[in-house]
N, C-alpha and C. Protein backbone atom coordinates (compact mmCIF):
# COMPACT_ATOMS: atom_id res chain seq x y z
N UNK A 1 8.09 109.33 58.67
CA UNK A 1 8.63 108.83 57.43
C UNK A 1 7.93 109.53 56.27
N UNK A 2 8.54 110.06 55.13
CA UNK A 2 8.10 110.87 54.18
C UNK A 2 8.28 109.90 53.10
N UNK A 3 6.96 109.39 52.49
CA UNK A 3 7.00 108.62 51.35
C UNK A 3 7.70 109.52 50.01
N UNK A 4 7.98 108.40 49.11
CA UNK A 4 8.20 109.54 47.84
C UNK A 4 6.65 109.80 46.79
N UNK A 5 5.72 108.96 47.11
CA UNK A 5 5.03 108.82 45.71
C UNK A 5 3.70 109.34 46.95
N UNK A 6 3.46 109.84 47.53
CA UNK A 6 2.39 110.20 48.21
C UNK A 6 1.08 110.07 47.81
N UNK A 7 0.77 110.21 46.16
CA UNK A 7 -0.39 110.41 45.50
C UNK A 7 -1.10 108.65 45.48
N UNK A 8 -0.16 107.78 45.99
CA UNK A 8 -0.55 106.60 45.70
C UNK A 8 -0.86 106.05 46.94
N UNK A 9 -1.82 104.90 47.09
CA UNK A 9 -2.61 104.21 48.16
C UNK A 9 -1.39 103.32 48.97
N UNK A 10 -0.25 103.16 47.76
CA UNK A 10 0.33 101.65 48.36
C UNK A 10 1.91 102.37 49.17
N UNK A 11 2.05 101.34 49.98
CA UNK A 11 3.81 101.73 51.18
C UNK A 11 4.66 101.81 50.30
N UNK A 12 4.74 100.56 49.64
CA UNK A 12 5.88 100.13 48.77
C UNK A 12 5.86 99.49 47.15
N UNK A 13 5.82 100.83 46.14
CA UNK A 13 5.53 101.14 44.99
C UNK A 13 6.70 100.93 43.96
N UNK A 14 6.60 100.70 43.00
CA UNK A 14 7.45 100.52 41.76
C UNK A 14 7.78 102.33 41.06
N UNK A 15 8.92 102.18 40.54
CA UNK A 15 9.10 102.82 39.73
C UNK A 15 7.95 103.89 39.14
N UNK A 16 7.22 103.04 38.51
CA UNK A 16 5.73 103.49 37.99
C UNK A 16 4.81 103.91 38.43
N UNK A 17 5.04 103.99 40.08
CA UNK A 17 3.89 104.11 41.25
C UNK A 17 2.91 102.87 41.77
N UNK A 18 3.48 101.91 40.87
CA UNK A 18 2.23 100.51 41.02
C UNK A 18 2.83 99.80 42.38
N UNK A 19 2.39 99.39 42.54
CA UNK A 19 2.34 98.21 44.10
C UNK A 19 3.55 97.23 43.45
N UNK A 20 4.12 97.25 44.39
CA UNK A 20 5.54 95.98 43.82
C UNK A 20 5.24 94.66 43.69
N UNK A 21 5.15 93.76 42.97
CA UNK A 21 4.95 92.17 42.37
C UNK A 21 5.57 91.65 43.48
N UNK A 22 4.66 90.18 43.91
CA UNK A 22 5.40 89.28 44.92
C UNK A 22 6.87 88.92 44.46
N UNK A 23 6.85 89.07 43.01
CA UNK A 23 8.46 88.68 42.30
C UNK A 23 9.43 89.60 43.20
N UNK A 24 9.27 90.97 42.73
CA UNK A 24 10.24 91.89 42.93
C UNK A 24 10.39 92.24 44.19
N UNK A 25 9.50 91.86 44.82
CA UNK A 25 9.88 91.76 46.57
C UNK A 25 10.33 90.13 47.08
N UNK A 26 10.31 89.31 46.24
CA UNK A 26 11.32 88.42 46.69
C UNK A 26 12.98 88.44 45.68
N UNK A 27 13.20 88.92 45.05
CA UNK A 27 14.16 89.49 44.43
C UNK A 27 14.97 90.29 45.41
N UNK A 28 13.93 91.43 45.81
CA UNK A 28 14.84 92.34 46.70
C UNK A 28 15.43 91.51 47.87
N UNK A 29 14.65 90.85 48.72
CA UNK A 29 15.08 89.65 49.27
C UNK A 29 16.21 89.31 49.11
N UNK A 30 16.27 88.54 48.16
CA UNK A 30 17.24 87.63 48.04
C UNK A 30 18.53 87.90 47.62
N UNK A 31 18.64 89.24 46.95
CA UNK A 31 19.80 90.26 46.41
C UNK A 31 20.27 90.89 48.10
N UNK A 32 19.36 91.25 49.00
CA UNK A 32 19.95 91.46 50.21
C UNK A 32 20.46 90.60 51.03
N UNK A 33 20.03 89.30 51.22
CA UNK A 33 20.46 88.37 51.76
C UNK A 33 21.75 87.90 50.95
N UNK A 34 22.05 88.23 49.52
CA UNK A 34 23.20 87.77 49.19
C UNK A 34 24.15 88.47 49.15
N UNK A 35 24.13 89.68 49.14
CA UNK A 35 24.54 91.00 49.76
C UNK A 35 25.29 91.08 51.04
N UNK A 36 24.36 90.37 51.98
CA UNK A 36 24.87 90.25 53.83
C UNK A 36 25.82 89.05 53.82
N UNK A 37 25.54 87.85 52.78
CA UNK A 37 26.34 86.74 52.73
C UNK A 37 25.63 86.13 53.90
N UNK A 38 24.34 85.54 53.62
CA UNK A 38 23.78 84.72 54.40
C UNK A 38 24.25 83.27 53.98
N UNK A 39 24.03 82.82 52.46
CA UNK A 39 24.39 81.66 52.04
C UNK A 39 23.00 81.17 51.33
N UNK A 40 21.77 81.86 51.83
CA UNK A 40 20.75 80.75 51.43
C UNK A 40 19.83 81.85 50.94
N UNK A 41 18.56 81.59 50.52
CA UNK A 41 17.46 82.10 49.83
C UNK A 41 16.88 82.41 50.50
N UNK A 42 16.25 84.05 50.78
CA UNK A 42 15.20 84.09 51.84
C UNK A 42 14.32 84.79 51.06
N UNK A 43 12.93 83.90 51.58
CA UNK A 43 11.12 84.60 51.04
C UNK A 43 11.01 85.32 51.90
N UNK A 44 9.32 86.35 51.70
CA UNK A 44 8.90 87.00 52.18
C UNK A 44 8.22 86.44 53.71
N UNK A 45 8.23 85.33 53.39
CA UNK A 45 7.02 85.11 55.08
C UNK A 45 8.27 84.62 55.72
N UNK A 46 9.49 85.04 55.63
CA UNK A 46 11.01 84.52 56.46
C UNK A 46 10.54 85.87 57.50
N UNK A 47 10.12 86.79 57.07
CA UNK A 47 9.96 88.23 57.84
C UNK A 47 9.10 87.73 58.85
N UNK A 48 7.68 87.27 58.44
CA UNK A 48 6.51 86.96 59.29
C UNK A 48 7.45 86.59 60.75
N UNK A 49 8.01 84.70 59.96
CA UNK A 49 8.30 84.26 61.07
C UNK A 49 9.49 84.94 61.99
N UNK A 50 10.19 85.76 61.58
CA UNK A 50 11.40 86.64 62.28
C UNK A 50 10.45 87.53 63.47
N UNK A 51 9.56 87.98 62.92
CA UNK A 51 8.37 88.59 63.79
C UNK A 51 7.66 87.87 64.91
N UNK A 52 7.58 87.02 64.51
CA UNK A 52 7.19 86.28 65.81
C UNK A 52 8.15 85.67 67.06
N UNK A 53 9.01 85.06 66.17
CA UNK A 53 10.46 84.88 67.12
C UNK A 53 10.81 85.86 67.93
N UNK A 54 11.33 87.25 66.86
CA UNK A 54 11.59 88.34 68.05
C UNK A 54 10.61 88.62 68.88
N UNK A 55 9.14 88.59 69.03
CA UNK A 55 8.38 89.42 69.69
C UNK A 55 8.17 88.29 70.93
N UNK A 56 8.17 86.94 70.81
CA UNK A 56 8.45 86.02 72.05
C UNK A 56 9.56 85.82 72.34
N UNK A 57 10.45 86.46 72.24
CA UNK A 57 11.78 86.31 73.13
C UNK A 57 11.93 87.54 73.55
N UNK A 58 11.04 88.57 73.16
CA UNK A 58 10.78 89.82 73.80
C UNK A 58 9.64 89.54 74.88
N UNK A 59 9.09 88.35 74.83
CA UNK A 59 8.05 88.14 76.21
C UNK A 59 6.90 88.39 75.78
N UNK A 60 6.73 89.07 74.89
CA UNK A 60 4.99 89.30 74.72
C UNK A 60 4.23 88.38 74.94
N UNK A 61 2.77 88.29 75.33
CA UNK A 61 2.20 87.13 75.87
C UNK A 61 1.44 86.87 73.99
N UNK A 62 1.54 85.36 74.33
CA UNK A 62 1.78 84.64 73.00
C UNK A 62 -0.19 84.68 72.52
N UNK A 63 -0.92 85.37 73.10
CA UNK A 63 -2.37 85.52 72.11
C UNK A 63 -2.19 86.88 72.20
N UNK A 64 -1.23 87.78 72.61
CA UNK A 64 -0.93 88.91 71.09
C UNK A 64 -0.43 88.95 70.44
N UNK A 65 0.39 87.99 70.60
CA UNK A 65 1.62 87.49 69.11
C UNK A 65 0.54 87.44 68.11
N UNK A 66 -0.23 86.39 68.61
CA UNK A 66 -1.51 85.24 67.74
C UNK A 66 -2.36 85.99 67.03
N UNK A 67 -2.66 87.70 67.75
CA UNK A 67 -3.38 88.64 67.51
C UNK A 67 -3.04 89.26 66.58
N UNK A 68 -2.01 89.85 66.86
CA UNK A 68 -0.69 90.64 65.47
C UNK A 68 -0.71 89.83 64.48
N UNK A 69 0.01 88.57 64.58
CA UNK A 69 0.49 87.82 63.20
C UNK A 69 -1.24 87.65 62.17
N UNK A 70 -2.52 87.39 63.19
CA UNK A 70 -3.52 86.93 62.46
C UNK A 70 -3.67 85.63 62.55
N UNK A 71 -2.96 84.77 63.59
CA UNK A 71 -2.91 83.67 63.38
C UNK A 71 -4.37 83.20 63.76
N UNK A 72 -5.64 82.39 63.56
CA UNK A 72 -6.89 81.68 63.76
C UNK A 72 -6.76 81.11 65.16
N UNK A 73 -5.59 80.31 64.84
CA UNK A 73 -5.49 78.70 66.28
C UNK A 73 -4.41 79.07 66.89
N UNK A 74 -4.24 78.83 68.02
CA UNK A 74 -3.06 79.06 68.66
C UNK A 74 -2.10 78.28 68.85
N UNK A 75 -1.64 77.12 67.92
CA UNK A 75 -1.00 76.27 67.17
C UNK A 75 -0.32 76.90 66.45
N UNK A 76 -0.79 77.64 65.69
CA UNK A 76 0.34 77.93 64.67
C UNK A 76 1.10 79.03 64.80
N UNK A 77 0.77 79.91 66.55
CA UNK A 77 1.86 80.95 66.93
C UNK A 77 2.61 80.41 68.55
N UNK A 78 2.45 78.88 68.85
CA UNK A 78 3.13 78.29 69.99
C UNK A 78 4.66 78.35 69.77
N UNK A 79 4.57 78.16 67.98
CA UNK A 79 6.25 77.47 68.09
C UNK A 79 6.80 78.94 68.00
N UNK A 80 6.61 79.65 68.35
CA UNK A 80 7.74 80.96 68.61
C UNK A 80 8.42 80.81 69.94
N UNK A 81 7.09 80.79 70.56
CA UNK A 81 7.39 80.66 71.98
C UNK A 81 8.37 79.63 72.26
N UNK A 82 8.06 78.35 71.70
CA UNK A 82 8.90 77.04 72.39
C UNK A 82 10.63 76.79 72.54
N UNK A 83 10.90 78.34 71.54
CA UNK A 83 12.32 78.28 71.38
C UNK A 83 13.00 79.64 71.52
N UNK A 84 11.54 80.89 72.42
CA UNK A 84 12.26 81.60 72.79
C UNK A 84 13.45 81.77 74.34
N UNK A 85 14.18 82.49 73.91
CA UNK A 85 15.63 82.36 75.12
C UNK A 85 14.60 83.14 76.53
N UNK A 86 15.02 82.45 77.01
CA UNK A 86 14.78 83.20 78.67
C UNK A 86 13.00 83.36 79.08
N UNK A 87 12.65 82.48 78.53
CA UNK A 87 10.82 82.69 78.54
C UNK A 87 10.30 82.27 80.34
N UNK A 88 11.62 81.54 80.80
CA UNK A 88 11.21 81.43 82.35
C UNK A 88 11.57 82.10 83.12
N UNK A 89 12.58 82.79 82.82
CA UNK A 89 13.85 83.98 83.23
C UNK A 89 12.72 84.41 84.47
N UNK A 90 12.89 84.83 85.53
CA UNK A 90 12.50 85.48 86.61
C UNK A 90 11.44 85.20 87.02
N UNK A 91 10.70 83.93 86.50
CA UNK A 91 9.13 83.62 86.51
C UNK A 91 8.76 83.06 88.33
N UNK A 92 10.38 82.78 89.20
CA UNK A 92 9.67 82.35 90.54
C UNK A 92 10.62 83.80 91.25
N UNK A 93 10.66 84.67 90.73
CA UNK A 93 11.46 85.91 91.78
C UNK A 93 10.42 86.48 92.40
């Protein structure tokens, strides 16, 4: 991937080269989601939790989920698991 602003520290930069405001990255958000015709408002930590969902219904074992996300307790990366599809799928073959 070839950034445009290379000279700068940050992924995802403004216009100006500055680091984008929590505003304008929930803006972009929410202009895309209304865009797709979701219906509703989506924040930034909607991503987090999309990340975790997909990566336990992809099977990953749930203390590298816990590892990735940063989560402390392993409470607060169970509920991915509890509602991913097929998590028993082949578990007595």
């Amino acid at each position: 991937m070839q950034r445009e602003y290379p000279d700068t520290p940050w992924l995802f930069n403004s216009e100006r080269k500055a680091p984008l405001t929590t505003r304008t990255v929930r803006d972009i958000l929410n202009r895309a989601a209304e865009e797709a015709g979701l219906g509703y408002s989506v924040h930034p930590h909607m991503i987090r939790h999309s990340t975790g969902f997909y990566l336990a219904s992809k099977g990953y074992d749930t203390r590298k989920i816990q590892d990735y996300l940063g989560h402390r307790q392993i409470q607060h990366t169970v509920r991915y698991t509890k509602l991913a599809p097929g998590q028993f799928e082949g578990m007595w073959e």
